[in-house]
N, C-alpha and C. Protein backbone atom coordinates (compact mmCIF):
# COMPACT_ATOMS: atom_id res chain seq x y z
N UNK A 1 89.58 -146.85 95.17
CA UNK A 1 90.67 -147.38 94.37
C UNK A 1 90.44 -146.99 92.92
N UNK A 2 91.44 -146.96 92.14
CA UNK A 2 91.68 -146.43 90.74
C UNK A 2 91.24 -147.61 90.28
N UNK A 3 91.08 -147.82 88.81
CA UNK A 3 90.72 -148.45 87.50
C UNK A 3 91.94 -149.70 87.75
N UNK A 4 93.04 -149.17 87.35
CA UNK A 4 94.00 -150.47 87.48
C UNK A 4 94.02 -150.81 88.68
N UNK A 5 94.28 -150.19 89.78
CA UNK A 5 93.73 -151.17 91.02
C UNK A 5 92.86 -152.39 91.74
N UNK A 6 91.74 -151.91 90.84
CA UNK A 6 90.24 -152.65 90.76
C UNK A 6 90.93 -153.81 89.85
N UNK A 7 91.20 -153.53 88.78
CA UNK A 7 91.63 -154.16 87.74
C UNK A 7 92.62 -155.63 88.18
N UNK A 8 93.47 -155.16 89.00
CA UNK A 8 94.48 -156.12 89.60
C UNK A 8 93.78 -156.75 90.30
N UNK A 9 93.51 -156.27 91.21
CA UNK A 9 92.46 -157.07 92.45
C UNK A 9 91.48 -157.80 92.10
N UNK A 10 91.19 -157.40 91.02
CA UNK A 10 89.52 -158.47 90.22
C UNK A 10 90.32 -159.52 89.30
N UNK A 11 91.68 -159.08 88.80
CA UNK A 11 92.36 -160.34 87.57
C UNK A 11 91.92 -159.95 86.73
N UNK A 12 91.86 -158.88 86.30
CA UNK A 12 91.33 -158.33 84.83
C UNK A 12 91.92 -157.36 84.12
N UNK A 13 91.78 -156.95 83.03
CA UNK A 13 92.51 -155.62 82.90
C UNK A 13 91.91 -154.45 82.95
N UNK A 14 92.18 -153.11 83.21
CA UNK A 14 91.96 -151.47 83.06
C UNK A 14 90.87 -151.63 81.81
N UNK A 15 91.00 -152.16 80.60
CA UNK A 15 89.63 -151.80 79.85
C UNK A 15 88.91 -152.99 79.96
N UNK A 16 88.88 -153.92 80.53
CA UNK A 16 87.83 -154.89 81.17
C UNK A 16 87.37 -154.18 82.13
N UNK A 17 87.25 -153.38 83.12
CA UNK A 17 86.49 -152.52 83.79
C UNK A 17 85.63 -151.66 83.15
N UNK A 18 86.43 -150.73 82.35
CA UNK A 18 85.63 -149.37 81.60
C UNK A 18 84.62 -150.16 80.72
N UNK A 19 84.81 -151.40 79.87
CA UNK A 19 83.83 -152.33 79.20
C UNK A 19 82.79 -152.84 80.02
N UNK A 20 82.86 -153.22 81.24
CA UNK A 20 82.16 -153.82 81.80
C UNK A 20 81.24 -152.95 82.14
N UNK A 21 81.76 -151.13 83.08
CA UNK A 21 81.02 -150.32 83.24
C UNK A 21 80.07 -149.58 82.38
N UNK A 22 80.92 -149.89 80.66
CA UNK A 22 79.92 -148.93 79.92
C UNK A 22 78.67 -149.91 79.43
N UNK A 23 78.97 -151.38 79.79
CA UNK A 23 77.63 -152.11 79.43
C UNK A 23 77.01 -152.15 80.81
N UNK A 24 76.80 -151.40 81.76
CA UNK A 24 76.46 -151.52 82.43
C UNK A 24 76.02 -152.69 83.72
N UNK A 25 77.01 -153.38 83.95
CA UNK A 25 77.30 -154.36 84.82
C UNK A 25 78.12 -153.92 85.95
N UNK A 26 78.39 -153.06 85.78
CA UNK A 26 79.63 -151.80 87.17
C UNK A 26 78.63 -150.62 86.94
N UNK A 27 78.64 -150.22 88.27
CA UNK A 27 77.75 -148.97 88.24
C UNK A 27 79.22 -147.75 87.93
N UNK A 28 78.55 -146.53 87.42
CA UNK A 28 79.89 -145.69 87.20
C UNK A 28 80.12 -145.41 88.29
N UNK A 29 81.15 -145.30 89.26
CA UNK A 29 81.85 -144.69 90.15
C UNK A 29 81.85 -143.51 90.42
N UNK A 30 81.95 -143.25 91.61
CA UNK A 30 82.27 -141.43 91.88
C UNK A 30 83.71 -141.58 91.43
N UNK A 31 83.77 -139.95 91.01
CA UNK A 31 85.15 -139.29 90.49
C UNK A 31 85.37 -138.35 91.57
N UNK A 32 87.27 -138.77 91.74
CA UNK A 32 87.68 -137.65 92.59
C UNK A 32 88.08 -136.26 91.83
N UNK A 33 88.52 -134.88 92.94
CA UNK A 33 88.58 -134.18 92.32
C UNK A 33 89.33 -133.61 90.92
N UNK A 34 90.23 -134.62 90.47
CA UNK A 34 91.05 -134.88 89.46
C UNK A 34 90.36 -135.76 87.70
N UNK A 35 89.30 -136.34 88.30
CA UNK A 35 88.66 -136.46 87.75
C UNK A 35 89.15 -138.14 87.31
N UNK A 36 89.23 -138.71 88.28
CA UNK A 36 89.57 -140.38 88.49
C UNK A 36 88.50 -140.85 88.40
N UNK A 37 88.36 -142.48 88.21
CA UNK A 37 87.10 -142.99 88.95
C UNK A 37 88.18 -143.63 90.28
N UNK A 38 86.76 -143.27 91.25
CA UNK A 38 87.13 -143.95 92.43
C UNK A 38 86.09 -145.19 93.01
N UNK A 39 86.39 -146.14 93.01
CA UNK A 39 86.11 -147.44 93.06
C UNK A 39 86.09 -147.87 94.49
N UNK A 40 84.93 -148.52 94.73
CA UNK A 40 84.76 -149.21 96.52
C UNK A 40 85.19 -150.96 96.07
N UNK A 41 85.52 -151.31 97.24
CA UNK A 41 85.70 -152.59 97.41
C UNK A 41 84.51 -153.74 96.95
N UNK A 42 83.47 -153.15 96.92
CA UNK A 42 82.05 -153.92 96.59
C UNK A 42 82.06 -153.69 95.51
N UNK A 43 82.73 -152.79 94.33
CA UNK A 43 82.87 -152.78 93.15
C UNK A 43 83.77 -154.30 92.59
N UNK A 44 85.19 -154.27 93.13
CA UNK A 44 85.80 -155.48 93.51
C UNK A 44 85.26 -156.91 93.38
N UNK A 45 84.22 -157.12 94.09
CA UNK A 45 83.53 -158.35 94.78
C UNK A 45 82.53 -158.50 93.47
N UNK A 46 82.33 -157.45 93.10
CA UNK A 46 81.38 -157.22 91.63
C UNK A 46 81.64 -157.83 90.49
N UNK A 47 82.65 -157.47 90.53
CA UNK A 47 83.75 -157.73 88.71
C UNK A 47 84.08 -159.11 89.12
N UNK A 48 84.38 -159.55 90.26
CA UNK A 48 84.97 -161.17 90.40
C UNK A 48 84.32 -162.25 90.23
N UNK A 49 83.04 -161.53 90.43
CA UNK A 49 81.47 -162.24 89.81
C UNK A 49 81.42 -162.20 88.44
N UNK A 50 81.43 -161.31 88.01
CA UNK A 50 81.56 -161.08 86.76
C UNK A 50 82.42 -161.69 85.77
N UNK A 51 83.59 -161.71 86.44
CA UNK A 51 84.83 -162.32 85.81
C UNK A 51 84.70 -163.84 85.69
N UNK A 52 83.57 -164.31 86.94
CA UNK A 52 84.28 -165.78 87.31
C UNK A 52 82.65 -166.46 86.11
N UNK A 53 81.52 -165.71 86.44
CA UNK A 53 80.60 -165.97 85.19
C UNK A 53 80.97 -165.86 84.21
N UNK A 54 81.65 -165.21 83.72
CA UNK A 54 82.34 -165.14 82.32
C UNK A 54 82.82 -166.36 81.97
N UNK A 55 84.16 -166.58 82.99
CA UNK A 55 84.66 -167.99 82.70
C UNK A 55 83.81 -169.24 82.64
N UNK A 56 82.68 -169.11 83.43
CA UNK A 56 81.72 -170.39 83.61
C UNK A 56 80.88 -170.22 81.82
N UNK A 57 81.00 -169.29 80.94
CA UNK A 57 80.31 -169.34 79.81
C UNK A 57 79.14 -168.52 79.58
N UNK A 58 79.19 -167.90 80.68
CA UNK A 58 77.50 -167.10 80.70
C UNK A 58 77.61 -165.63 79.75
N UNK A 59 76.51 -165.24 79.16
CA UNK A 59 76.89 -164.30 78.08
C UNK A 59 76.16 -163.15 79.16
N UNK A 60 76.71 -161.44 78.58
CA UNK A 60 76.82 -160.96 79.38
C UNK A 60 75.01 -160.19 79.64
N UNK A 61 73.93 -160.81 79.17
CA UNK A 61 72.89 -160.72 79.38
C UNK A 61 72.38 -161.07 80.62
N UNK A 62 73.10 -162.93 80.41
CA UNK A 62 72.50 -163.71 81.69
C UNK A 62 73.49 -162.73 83.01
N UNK A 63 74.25 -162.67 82.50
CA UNK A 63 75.24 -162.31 83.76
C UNK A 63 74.39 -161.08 84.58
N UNK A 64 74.24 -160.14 84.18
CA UNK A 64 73.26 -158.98 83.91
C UNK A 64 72.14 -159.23 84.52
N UNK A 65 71.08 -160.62 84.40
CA UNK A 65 70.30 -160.96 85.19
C UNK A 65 70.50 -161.98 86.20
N UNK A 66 72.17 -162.12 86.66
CA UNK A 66 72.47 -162.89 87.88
C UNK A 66 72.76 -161.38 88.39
N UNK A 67 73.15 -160.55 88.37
CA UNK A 67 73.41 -159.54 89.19
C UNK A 67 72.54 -158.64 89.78
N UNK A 68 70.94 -158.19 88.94
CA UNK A 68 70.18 -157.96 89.23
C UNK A 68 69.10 -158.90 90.46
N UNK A 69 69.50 -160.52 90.27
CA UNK A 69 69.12 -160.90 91.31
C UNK A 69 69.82 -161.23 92.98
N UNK A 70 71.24 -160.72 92.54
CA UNK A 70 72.03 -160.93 93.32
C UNK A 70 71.75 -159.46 94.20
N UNK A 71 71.44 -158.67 94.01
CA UNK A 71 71.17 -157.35 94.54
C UNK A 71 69.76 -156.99 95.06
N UNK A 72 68.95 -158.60 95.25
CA UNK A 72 68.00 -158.52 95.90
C UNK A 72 68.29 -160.09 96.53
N UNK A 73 68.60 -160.54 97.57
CA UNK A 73 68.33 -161.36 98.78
C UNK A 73 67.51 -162.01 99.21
N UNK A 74 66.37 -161.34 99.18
CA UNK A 74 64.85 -162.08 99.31
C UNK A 74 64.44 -163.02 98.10
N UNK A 75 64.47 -162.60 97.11
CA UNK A 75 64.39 -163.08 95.88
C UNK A 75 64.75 -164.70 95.84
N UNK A 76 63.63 -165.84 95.56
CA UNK A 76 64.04 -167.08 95.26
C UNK A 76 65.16 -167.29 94.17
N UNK A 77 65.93 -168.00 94.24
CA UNK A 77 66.64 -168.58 93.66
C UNK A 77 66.68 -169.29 92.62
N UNK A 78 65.25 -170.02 92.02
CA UNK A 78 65.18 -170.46 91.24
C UNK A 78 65.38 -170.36 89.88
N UNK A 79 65.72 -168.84 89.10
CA UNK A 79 65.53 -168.29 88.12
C UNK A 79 67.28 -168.83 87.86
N UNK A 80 68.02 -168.66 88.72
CA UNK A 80 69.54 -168.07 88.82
C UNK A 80 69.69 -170.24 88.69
N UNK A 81 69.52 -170.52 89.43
CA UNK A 81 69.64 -172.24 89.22
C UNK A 81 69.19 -172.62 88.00
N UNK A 82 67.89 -172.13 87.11
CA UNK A 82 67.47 -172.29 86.09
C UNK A 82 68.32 -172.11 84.46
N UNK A 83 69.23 -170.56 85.25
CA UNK A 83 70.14 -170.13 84.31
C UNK A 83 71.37 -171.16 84.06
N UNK A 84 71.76 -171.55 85.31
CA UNK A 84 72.73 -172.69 85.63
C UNK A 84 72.63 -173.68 84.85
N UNK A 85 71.64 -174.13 84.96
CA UNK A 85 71.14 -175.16 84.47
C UNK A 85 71.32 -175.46 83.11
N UNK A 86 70.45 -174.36 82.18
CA UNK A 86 71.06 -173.95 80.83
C UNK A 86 72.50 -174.28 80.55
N UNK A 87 73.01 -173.04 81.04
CA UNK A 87 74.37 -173.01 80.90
C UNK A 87 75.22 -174.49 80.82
N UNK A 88 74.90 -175.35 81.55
CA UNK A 88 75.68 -176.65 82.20
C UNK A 88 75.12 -177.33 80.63
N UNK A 89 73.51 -177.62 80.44
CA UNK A 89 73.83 -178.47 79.73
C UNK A 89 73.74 -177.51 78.01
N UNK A 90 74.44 -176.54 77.40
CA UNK A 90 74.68 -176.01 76.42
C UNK A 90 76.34 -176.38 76.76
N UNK A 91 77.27 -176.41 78.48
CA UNK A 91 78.42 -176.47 77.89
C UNK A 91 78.66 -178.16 77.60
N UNK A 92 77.57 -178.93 78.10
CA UNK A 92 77.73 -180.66 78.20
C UNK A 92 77.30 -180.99 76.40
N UNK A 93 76.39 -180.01 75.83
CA UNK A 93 76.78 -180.19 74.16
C UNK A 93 77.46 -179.68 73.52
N UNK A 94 78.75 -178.69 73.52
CA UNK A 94 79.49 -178.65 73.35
C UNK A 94 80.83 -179.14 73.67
N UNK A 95 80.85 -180.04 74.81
CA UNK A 95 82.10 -181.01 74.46
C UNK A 95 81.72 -182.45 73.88
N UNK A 96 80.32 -182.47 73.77
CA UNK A 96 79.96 -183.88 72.97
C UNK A 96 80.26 -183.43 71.45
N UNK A 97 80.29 -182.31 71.12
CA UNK A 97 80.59 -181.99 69.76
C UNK A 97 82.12 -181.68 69.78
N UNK A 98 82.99 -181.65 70.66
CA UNK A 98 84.16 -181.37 70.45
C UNK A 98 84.64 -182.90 70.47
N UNK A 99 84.01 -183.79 71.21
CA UNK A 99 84.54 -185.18 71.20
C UNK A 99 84.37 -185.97 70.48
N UNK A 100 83.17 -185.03 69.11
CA UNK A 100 82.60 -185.89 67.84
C UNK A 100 83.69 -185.29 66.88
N UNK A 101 84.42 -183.48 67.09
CA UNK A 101 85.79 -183.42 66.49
C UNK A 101 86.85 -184.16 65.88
N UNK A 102 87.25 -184.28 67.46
CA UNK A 102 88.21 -185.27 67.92
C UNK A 102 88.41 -186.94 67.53
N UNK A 103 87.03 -187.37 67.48
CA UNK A 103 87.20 -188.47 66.82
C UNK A 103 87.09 -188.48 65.35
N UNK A 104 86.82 -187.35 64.53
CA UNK A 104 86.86 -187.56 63.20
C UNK A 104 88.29 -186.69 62.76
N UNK A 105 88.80 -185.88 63.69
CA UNK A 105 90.45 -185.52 63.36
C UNK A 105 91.26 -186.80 63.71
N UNK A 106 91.11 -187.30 64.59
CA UNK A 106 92.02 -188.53 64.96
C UNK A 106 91.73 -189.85 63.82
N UNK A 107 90.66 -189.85 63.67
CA UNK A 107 90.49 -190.27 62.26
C UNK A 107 91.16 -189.76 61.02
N UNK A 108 91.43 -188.42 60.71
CA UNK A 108 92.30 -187.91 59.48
C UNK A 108 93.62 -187.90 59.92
N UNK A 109 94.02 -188.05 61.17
CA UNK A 109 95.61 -188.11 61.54
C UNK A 109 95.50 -189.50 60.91
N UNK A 110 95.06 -190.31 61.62
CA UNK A 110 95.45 -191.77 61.33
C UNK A 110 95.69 -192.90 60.05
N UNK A 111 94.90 -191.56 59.11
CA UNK A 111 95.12 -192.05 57.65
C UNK A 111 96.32 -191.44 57.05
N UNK A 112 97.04 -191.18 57.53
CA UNK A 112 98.10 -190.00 56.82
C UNK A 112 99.38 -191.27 56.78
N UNK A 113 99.74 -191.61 55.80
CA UNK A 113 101.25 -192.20 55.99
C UNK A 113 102.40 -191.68 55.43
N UNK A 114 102.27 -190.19 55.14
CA UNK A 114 103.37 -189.46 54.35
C UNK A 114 103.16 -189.58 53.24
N UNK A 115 104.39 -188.82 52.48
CA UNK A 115 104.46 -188.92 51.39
C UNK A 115 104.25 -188.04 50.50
N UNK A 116 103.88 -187.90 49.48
CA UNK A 116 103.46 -186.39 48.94
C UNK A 116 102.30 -185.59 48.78
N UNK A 117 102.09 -184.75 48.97
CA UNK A 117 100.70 -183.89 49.11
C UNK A 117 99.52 -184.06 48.06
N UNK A 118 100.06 -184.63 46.90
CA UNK A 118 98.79 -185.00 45.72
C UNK A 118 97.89 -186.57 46.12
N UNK A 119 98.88 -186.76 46.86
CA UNK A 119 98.37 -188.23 47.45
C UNK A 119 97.54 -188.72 49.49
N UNK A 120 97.93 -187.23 49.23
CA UNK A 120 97.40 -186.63 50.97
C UNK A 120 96.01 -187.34 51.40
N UNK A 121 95.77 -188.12 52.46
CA UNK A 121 94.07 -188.64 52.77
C UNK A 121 93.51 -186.84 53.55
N UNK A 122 94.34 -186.60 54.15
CA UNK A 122 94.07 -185.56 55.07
C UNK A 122 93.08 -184.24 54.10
N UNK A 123 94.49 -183.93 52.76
CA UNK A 123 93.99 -182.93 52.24
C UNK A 123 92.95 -183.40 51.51
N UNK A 124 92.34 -184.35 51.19
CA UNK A 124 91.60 -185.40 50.21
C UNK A 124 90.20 -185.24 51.02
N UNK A 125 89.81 -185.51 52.30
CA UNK A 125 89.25 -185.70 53.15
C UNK A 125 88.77 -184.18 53.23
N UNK A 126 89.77 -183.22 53.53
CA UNK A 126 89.34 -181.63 54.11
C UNK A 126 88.23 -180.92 52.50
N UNK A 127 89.00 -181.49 51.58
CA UNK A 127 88.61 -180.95 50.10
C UNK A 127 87.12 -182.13 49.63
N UNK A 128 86.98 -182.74 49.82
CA UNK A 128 85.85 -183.25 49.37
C UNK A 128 84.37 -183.23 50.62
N UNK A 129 85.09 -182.94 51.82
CA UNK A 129 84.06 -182.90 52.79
C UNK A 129 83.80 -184.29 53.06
N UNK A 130 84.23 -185.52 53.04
CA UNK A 130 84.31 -186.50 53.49
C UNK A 130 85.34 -187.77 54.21
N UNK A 131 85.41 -189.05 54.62
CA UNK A 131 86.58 -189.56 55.11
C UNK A 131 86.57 -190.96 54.27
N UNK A 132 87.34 -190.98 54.24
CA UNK A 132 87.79 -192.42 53.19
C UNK A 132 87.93 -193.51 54.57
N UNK A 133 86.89 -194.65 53.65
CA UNK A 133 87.10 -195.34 54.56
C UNK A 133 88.66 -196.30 55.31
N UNK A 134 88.50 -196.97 56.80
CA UNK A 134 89.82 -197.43 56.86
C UNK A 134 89.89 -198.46 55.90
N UNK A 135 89.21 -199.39 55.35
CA UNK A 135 89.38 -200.99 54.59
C UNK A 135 90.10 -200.21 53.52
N UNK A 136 88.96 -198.87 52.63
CA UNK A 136 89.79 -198.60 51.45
C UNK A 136 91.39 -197.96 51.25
N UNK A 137 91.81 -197.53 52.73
CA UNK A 137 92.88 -197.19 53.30
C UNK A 137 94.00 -198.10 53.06
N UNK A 138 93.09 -199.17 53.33
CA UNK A 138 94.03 -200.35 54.21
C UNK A 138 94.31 -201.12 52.79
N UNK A 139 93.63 -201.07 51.64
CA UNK A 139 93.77 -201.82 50.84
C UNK A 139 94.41 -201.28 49.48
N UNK A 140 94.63 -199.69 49.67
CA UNK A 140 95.26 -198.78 49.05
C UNK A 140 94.75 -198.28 47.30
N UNK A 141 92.97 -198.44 47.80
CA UNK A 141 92.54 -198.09 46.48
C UNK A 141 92.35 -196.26 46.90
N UNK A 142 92.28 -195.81 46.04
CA UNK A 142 91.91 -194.40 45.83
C UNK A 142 89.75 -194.47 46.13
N UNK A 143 89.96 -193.61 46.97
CA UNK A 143 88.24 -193.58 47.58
C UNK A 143 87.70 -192.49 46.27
N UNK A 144 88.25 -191.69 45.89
CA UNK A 144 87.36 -190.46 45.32
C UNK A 144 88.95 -189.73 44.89
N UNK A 145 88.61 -188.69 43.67
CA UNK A 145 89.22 -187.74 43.16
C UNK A 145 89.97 -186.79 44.42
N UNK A 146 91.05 -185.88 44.15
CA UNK A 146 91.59 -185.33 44.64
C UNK A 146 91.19 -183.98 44.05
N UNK A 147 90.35 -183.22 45.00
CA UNK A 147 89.48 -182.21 44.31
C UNK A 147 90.47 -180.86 44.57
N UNK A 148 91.50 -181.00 45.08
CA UNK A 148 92.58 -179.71 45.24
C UNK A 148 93.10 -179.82 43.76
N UNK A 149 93.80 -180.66 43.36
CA UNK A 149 94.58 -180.98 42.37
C UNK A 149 93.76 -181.40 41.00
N UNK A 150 92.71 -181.96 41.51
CA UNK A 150 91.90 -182.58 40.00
C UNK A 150 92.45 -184.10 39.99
N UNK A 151 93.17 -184.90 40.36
CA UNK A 151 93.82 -186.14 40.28
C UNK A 151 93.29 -187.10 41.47
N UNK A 152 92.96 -188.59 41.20
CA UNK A 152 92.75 -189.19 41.58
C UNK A 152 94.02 -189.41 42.58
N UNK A 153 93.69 -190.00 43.69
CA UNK A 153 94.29 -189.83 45.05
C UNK A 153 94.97 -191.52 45.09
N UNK A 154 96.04 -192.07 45.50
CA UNK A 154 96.34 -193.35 45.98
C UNK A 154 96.81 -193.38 47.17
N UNK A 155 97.17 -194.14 48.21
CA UNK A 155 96.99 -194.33 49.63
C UNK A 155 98.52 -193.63 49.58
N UNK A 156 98.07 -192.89 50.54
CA UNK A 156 99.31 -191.91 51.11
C UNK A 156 99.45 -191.39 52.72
């Protein structure tokens, strides 16, 4: 099979193959007499591995040494579970840091009550590198200068 063929069949595109092959994770293919690459079905089964580690987060090193062990059978398993392993908990601290985001954006949504931009908590907050507290929010003193503008900030 041709490049875009492979390509369809794996869910990828025509230079997601030639990328994959020139880092060497696809072996190069025989060329027909036209000077194609011609692609086996185990090439296929290759890239879908490839494709589906990708999505799981694995960089294309580890991937590289799941395939090298995948191409030996005998070989314990433990190295490839080990990699897993990694992987799982590097992606379990990165949504604890996306959920430490999330609660300090939902925090700058929640201070926002309109109004005009010199008086912004949001832009106030992004420009000083800090969050005004809710009481001083709530009680409508100005926490700190408005370091966009130079002007002291009032509840907005």
């Amino acid at each position: 099979m041709r490049t875009s063929d492979l390509a369809k069949r794996a869910g990828v595109r025509a230079e997601t193959v030639l990328f994959y092959e020139k880092a060497g994770l696809l072996r190069p293919p025989p060329r027909t007499e036209s000077n194609y690459r011609c692609y086996q079905p185990a090439d296929a089964d290759r890239l879908s591995f490839i494709r589906r580690a990708r999505e799981l987060g694995f960089d294309l090193s580890t991937v590289q040494q799941m395939l090298a062990a995948s191409d030996n059978n005998g070989q314990d398993c433990s190295a490839i579970d080990k990699m897993a392993r990694e992987q799982l908990i590097e992606i379990q601290q990165k949504l604890a840091d996306l959920k430490a985001l999330e609660s300090q954006l939902r925090s700058l949504v929640s201070q926002c009550a309109g109004g005009m931009i010199s008086e912004c908590r949001i832009i106030e907050a992004l420009a000083s590198g800090t969050q005004s507290t809710r009481s001083d929010l709530a009680e409508g003193r100005p926490t700190s200068q408005n370091r966009v503008s130079g002007r002291p900030t009032a509840a907005g």
